[in-house]
Protein backbone atom coordinates (compact mmCIF):
# COMPACT_ATOMS: atom_id res chain seq x y z
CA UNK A 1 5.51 -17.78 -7.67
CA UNK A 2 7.50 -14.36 -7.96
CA UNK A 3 9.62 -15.98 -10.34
CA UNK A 4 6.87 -16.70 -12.37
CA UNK A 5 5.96 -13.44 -13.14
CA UNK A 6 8.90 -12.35 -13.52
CA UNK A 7 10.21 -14.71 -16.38
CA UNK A 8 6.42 -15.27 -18.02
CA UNK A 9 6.70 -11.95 -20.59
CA UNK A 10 10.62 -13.12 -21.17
CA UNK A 11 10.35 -16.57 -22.29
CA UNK A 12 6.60 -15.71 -23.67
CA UNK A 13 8.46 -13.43 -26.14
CA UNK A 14 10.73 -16.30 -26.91
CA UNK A 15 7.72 -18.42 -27.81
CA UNK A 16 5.44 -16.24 -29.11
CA UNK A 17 7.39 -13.52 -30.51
CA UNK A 18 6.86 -9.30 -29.74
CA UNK A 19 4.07 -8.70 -31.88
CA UNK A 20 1.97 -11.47 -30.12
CA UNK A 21 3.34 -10.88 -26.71
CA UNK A 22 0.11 -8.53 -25.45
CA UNK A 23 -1.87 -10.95 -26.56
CA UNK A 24 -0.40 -14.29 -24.66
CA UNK A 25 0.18 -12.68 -21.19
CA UNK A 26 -3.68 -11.69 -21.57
CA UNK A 27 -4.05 -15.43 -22.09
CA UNK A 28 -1.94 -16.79 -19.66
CA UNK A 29 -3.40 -14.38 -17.12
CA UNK A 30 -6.74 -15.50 -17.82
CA UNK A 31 -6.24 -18.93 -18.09
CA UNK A 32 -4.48 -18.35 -14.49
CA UNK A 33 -7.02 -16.32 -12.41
CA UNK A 34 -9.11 -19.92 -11.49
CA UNK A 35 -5.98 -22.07 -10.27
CA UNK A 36 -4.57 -18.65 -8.53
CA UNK A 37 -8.25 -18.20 -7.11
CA UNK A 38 -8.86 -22.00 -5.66
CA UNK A 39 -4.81 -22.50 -4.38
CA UNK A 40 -5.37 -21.35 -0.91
CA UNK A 41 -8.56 -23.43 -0.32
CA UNK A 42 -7.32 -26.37 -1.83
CA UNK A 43 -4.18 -25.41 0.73
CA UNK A 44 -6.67 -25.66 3.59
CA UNK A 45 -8.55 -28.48 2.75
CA UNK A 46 -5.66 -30.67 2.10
CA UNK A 47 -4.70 -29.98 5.63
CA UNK A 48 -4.76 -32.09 8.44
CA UNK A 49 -5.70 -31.86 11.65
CA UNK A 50 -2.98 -33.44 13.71
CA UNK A 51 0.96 -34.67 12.74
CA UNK A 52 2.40 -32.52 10.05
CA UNK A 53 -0.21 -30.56 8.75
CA UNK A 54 1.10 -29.63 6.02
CA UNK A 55 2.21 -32.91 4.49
CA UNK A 56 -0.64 -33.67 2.32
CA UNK A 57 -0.39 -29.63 0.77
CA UNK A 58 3.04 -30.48 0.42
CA UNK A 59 2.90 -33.50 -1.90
CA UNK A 60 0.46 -31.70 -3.64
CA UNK A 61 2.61 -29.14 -4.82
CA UNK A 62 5.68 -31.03 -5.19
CA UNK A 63 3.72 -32.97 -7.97
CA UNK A 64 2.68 -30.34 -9.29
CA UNK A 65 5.97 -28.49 -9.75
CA UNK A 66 6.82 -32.35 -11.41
CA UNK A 67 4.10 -31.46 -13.19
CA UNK A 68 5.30 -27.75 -14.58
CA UNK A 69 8.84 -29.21 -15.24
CA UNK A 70 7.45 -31.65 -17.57
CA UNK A 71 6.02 -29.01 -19.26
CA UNK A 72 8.94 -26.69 -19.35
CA UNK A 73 10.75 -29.78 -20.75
CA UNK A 74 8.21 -30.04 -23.94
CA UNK A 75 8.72 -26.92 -24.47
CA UNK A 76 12.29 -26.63 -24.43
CA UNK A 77 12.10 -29.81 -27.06
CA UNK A 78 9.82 -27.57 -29.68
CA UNK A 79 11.46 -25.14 -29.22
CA UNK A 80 14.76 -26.83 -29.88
CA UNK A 81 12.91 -28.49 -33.17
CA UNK A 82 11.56 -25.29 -34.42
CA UNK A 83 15.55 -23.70 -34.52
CA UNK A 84 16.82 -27.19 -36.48
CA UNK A 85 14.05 -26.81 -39.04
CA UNK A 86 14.62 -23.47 -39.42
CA UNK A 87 18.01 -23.71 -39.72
CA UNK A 88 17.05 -26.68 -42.12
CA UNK A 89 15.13 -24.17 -44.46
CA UNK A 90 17.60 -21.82 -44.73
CA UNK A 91 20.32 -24.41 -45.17
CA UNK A 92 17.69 -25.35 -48.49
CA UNK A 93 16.88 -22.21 -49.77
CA UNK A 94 20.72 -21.88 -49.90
CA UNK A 95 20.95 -24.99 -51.81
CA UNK A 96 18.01 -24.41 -54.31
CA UNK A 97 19.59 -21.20 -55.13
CA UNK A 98 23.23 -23.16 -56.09
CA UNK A 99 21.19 -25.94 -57.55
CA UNK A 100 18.81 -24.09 -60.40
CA UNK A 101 19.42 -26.48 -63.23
CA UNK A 102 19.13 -29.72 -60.82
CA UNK A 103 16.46 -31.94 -61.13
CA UNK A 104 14.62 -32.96 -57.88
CA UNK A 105 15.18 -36.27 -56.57
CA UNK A 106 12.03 -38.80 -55.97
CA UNK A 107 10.83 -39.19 -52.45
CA UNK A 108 8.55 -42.51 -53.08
CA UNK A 109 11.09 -44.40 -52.33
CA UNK A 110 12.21 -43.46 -49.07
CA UNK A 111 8.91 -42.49 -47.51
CA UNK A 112 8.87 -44.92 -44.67
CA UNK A 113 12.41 -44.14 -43.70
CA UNK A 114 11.28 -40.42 -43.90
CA UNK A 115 8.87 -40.61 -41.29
CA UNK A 116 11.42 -42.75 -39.14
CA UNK A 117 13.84 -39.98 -39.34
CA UNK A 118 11.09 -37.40 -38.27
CA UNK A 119 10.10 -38.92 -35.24
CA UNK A 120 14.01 -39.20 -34.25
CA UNK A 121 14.51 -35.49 -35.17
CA UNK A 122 10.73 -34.85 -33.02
CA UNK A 123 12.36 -36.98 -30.08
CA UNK A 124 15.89 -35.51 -30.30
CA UNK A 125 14.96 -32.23 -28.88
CA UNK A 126 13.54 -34.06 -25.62
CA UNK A 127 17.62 -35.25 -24.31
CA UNK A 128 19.63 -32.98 -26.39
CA UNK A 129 21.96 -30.55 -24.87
CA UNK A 130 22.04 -27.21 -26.25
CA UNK A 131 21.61 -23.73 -25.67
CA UNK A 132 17.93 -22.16 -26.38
């Protein structure tokens, strides 16, 4: 849990950016004060009386770190999408300022295979390796 709160305003800045920083870690902390209330009864009354126990607390948290890693992993695939599309928009603002005179092309004709490629560039983020 230390590490937590140590890396939340980091990789909240990341996300969010500085000038809505204040206003996510009030967020987050908020939206944590009822799980960080209830952990240690839940602790208690998932234990057992004889055998390990502990065992029954233990799954429980194991899934949910599963659970928080699963998380961590959507994230890391927006955030990977977000960087491609921006680097996408400046690659086209580059372009529209060498192309002036051109004349757009028609999307009509490839809209199906438009959507096709979006859900592949949605999904690549999700098993690509890369630096964030």
């Amino acid at each position: 849990m230390r590490r937590f709160w140590a890396t939340v305003a980091p990789v909240g800045a990341e996300v969010v950016g500085l000038q809505v920083l204040p206003s996510a870690l009030s967020i987050t902390w908020v939206i944590l004060v009822l799980p960080c209330t209830f952990a240690e009864p839940i602790g208690l009354k998932l234990r057992a009386d004889s055998g390990n126990i502990y065992l029954h607390a233990q799954i429980f948290i194991g899934f949910m770190y599963i659970g928080a890693a699963i998380c961590m992993w959507f994230l890391r695939a927006w955030k990977i999408s977000e960087l491609e599309k921006e680097a996408a928009t400046k690659e086209e603002r580059e372009r529209e300022i060498r192309d002036d005179d051109a004349v757009p092309r028609s999307l009509s004709r490839h809209a199906s295979r438009a959507s096709v490629k979006s859900m592949a560039k949605a999904t690549k983020g999700l098993c690509s390796w890369q630096r964030v």
